[in-house]
Structures are given as C-alpha cells and as structure tokens.
Protein backbone atom coordinates (compact mmCIF):
# COMPACT_ATOMS: atom_id res chain seq x y z
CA UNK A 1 -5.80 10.46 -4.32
CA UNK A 2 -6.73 11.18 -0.85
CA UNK A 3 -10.27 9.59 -0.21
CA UNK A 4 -10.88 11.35 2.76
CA UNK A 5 -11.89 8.49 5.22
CA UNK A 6 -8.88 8.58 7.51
CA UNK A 7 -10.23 8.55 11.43
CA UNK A 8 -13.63 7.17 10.14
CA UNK A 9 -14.73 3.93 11.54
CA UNK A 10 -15.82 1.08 9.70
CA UNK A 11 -17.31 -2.30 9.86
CA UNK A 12 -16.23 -4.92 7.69
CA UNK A 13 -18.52 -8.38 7.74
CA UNK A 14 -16.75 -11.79 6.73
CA UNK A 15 -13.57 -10.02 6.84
CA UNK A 16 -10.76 -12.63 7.81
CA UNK A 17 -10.72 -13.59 4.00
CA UNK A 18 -10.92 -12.73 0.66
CA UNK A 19 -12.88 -9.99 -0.08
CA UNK A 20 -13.95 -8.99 2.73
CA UNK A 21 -10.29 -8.69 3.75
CA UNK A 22 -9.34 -7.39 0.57
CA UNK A 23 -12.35 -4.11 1.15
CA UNK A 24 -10.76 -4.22 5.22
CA UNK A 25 -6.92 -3.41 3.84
CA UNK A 26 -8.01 -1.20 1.49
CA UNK A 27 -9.41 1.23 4.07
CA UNK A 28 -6.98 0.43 6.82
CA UNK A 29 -4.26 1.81 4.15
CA UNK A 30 -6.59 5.03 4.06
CA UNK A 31 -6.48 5.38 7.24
CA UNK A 32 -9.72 4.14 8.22
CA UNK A 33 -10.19 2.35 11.40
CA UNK A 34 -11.89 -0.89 11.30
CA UNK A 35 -13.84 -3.81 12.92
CA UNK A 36 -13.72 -7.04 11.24
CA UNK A 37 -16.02 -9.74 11.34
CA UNK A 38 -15.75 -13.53 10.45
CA UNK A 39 -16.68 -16.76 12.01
CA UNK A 40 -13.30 -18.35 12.29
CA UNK A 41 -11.50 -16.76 15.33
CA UNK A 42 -7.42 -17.68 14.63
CA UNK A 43 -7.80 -16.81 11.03
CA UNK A 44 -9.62 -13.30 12.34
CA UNK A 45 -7.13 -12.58 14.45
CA UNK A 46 -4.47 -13.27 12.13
CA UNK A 47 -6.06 -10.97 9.39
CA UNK A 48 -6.07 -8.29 12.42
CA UNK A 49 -2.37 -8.81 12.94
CA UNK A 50 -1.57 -7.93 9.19
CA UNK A 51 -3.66 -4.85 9.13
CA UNK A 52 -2.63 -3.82 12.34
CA UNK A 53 1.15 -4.21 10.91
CA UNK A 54 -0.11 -2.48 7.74
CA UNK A 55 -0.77 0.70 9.05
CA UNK A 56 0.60 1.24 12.79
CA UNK A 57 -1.55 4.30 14.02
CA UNK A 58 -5.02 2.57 12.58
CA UNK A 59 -7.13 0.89 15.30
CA UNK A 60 -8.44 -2.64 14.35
CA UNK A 61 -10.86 -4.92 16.65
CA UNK A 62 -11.72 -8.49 15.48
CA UNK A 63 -15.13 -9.77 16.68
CA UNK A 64 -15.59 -13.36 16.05
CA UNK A 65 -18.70 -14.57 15.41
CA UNK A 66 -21.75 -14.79 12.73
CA UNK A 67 -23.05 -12.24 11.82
CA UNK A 68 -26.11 -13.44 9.82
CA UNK A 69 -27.14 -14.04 13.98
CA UNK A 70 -28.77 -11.27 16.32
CA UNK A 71 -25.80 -12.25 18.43
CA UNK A 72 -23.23 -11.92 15.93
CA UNK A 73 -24.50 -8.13 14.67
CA UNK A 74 -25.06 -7.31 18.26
CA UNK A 75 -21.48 -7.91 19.09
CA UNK A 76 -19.77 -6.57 16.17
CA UNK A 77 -21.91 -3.29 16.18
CA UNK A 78 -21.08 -2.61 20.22
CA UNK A 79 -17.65 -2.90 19.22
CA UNK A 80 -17.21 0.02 17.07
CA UNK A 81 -17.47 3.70 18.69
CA UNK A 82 -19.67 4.41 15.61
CA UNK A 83 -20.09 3.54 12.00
CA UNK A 84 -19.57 5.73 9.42
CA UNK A 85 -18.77 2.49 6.75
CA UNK A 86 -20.63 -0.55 6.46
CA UNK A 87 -19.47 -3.18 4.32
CA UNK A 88 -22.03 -6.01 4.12
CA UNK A 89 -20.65 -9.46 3.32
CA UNK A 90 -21.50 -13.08 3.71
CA UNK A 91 -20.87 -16.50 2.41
CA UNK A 92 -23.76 -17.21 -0.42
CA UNK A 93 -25.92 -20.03 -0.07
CA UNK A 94 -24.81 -23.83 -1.87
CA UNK A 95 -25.50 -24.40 -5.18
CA UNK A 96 -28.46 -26.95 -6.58
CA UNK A 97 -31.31 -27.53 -7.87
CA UNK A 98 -34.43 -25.48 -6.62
CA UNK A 99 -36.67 -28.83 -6.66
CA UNK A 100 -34.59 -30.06 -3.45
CA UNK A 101 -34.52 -27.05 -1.42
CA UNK A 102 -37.32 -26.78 1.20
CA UNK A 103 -38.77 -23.75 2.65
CA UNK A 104 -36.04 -23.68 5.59
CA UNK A 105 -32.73 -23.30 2.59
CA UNK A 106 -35.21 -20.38 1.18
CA UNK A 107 -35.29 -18.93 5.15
CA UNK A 108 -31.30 -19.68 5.58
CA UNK A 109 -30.09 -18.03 2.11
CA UNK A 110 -32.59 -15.05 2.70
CA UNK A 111 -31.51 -14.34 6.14
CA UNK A 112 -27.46 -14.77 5.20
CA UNK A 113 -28.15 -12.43 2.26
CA UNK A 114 -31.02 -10.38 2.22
CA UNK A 115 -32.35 -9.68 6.40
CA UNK A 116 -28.88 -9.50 7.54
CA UNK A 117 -27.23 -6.43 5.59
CA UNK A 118 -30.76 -4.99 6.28
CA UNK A 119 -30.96 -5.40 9.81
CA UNK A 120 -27.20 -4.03 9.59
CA UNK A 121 -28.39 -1.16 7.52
CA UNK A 122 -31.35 -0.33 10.18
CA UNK A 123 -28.92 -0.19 13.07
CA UNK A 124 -26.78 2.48 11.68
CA UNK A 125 -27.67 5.01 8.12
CA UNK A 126 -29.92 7.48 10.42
CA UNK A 127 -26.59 7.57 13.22
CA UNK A 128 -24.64 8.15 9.85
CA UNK A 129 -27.27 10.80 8.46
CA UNK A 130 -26.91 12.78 11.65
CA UNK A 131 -23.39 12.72 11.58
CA UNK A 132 -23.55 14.02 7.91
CA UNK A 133 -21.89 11.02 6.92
CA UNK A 134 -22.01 7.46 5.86
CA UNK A 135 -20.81 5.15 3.40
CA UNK A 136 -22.75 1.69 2.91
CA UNK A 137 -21.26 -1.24 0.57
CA UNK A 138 -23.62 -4.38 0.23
CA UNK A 139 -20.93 -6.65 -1.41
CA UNK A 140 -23.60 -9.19 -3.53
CA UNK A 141 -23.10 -10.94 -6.66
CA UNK A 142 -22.64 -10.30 -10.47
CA UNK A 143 -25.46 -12.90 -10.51
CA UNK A 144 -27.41 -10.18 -9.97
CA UNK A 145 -27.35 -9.27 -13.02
CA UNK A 146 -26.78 -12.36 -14.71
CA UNK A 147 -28.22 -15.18 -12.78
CA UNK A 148 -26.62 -18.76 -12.63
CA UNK A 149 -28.98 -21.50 -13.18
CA UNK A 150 -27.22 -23.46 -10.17
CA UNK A 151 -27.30 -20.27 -8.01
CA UNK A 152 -31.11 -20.30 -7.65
CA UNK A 153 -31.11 -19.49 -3.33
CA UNK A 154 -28.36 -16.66 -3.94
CA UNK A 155 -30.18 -15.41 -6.86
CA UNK A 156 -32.86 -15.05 -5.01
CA UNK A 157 -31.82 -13.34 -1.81
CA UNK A 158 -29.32 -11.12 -3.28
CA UNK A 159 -32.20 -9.73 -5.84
CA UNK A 160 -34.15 -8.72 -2.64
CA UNK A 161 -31.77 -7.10 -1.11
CA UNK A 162 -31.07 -5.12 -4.47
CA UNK A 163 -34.28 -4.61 -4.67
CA UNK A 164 -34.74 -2.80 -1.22
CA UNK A 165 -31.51 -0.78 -1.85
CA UNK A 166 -33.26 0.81 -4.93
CA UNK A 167 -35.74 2.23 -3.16
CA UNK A 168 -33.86 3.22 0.32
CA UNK A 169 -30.71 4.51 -1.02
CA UNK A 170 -33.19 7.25 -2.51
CA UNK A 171 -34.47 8.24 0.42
CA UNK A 172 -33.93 12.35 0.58
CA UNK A 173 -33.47 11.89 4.21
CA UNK A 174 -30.32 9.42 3.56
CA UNK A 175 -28.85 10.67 0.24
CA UNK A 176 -29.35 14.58 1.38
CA UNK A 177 -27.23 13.90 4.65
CA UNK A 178 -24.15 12.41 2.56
CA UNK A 179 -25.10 8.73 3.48
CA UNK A 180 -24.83 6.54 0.16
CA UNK A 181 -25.92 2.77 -0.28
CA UNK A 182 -24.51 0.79 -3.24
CA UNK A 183 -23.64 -2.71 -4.24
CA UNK A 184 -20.48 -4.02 -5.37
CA UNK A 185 -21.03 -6.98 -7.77
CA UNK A 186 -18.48 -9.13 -7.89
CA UNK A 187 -17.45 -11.78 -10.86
CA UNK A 188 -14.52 -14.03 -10.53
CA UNK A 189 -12.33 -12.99 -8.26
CA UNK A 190 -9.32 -15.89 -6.77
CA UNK A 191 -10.76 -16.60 -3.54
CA UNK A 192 -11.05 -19.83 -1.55
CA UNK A 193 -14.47 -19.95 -1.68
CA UNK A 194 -14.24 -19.80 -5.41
CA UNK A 195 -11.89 -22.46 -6.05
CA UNK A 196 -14.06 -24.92 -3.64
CA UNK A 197 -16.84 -23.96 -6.35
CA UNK A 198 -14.40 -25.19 -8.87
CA UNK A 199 -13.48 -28.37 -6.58
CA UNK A 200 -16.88 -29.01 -7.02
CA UNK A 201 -17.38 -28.73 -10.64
CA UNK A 202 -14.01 -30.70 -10.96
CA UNK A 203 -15.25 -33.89 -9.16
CA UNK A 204 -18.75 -33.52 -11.21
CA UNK A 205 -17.27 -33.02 -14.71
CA UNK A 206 -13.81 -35.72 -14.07
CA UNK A 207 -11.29 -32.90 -14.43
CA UNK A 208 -8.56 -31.22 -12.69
CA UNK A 209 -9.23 -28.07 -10.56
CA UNK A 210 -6.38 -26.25 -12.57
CA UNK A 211 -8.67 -27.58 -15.61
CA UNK A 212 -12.01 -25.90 -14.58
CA UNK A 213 -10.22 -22.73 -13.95
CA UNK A 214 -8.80 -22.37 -16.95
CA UNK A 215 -11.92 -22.92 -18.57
CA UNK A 216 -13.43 -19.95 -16.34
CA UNK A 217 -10.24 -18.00 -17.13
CA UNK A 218 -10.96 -17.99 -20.45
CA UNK A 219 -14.93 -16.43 -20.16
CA UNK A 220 -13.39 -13.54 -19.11
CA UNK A 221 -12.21 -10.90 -21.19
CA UNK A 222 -9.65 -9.71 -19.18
CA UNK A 223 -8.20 -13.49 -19.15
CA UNK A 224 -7.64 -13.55 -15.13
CA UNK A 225 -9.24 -13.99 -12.34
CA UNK A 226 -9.83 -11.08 -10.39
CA UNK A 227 -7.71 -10.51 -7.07
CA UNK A 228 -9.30 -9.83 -3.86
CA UNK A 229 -6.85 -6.22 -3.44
CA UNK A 230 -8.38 -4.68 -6.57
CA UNK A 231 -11.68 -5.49 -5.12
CA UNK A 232 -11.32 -3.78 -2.03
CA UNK A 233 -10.01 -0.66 -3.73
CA UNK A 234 -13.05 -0.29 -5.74
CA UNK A 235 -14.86 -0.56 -2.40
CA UNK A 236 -12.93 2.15 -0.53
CA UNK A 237 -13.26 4.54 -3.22
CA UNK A 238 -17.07 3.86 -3.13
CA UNK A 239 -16.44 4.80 0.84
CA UNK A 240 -14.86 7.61 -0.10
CA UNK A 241 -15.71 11.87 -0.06
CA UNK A 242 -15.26 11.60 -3.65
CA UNK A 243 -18.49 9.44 -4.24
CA UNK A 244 -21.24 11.23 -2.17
CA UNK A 245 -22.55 11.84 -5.31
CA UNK A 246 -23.61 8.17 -6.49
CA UNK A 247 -26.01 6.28 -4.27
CA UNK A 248 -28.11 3.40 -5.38
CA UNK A 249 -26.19 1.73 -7.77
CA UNK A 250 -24.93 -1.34 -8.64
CA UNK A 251 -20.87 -1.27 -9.33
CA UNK A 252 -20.16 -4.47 -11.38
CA UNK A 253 -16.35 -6.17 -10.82
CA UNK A 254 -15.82 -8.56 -13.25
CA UNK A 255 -13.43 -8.21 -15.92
CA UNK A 256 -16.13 -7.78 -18.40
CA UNK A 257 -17.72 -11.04 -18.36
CA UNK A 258 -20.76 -9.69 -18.22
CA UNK A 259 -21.96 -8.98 -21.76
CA UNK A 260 -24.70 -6.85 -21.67
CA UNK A 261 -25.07 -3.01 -22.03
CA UNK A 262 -26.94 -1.93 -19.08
C-alpha cells in the first residue's frame, strides 16, 4: 500500500532510538522526509546515517538537543521547511512513590509529557490546516489506559495531554482541513529504556534481567515483546492519506495485554 506521504516533511522527537526511530524509518521508507530529534548527538547522527542509507533520495536533518526546552523545539522546528507530520515523543518520568515527589517532579513530568507535544502542536496544526494537510502522532503510554501504580508522574501527564487531544482533535477547523491528532499507546515494546525498567525491578526483586522479562513476556498474549519496527509502521499508517478519516483516538500497541473492552 502506498500511504501517500512521500515528499511530506516530518518531525520526529526522541528519534535516535527506539521508537522514535522505529516511527522515523518507517516514514523515511515511504518516502517521507524527516527531522529527527534526540538529546544524544553521536547516536543522532548515527540514526541519520542509517536512514539516510535507507532510502537515498529522502532528506534527513538531525537536530540535537531537548526538546521538552523552548530551545530544543525552537531549533528542531526552524529546521524543517514545514511540517506536515508531527510525531511527539519523550522519555517518561522515573518511577516511585507519589509521597516523595515534590511539586517540581509534578512540573518536570508535566512539561516532558503534557506542555511539550502541546506547545509542539501550537506551532504547527493551523500551518498544516492551511496546507490541507497534517498528520499529528502523540506517542504516550498504554498506561493510559491502564495505569501503573509505580507510574504515578507519567500517569498523570500523559492523561492531560489525552485529555486535551479529545477535545482539539475535534476541532471542525482542524479535522475539516485533513489535519488529524491521535495517540499511539504503546505496551511492551524491546527498547533500552524498557530493559533499564527491568534492570531496575531485577536489583529490587534479586533476579536476573533475563528473569523479569520473561515474567513480562509471559503477561502478554502475544508472548513477545513488541519490536520498535512494527511500532513505527502503525505510526506511518496513522500519517498516512488513508487515515484522514480517524482523528482523536487512542491506537493501543500492545499485544493484547490490555484486557479490557473499550
């Protein structure tokens, strides 16, 4: 299937990595030009490298830098001609227990995951509703719809920010132009970031890391962790033509873990 996105421009936040990387090949092999994001500036570049290898005619720029920062955003936005994709993604907030966080984790995790894809989402949907086109993926958390105990400052954040995609995706001014907001909820998918989770839980509980992930292995019914390149294909088919028609929704990745019906 042709989605239709080749020559469109995209942005790609914490890109260098894992899923972020795995939504960035998915729409360089569609043809879609990108800028990635991520803090680390060798393992951006080499991430550009690959995609750049991956599809010779595609234009990729790498911005290093955060982009839960003014600074950051400001430099990855002036570095794309336009943006017809957005693909919010950041690093959630550490796990714990809410009775040690003060108000400034609250601040932190709500500016990582809730201002940021906002302030992201203000800079660009009316350039993308004039253009007749625009394609934003907020890339959140299946906690959203089954929040972790432990999870308590991503929990929160991420809710907001599903929250206040409920309401704007809906806007007729948006969703009449062919610009579409959704979330893309992901479960357990074989990152790094994962598996320092489990490094965590490891030390905590006196088992292996191989141990721990077995044990998460086996809560889902698919029995495997999910890989970052399936990931990003769900995302560039939610970037594609094919999908002006859904807006506002929240696409859950997880192998069916979670168990409920809506």
């Amino acid at each position: 299937m042709d989605l239709g996105i080749a020559g469109k421009w995209a942005l790609v936040c914490a890109a260098s990595k894992g899923l972020g990387k795995g939504c960035a090949t998915a729409l360089v092999r569609e043809g879609a030009n990108v800028v990635i994001t991520a803090r680390g500036d060798a393992v951006l570049q080499a991430t550009a490298a690959e995609l750049r290898a991956l599809a010779p005619g595609v234009q990729v720029i790498a911005v290093a830098g955060d982009i839960t920062t003014e600074a950051g955003r400001a430099a990855a936005l002036a570095a794309a001609p336009q943006v017809d994709i957005l693909v919010n993604n950041a690093g959630g907030p550490p796990p714990g227990d809410f009775r040690d966080w003060k108000r400034e984790d609250w601040i932190a995790a709500v500016d990582a995951n809730m201002l940021s894809p906002i302030e992201l989402m203000r800079a660009t949907v009316d350039q993308m509703a004039e253009r007749g086109y625009g394609r934003v993926v907020n890339i959140t958390s299946s906690a959203v719809k089954a929040p972790i105990d432990f999870l308590g400052l991503s929990n929160g954040a991420r809710s907001g920010l599903t929250g206040f995609v409920a309401g704007t995706a809906r806007q007729v001014r948006l969703a009449s132009r062919n610009v579409t907001i959704n979330n893309l909820l992901p479960g357990a998918f074989d990152t790094d970031r994962l598996r320092i989770g489990f490094a965590g839980q490891a030390k905590k509980q006196g088992l292996s890391v191989e141990q721990v992930l077995e044990a998460r292995r086996k809560t889902v019914p698919a029995q495997r962790l999910g890989n970052p390149q399936e990931f990003g294909s769900v995302c560039a088919f939610l970037c594609s033509q094919q999908a002006g028609y859904l807006t506002g929704q929240n696409v859950l990745v997880d192998g069916g873990a979670y168990p409920g019906m809506f």
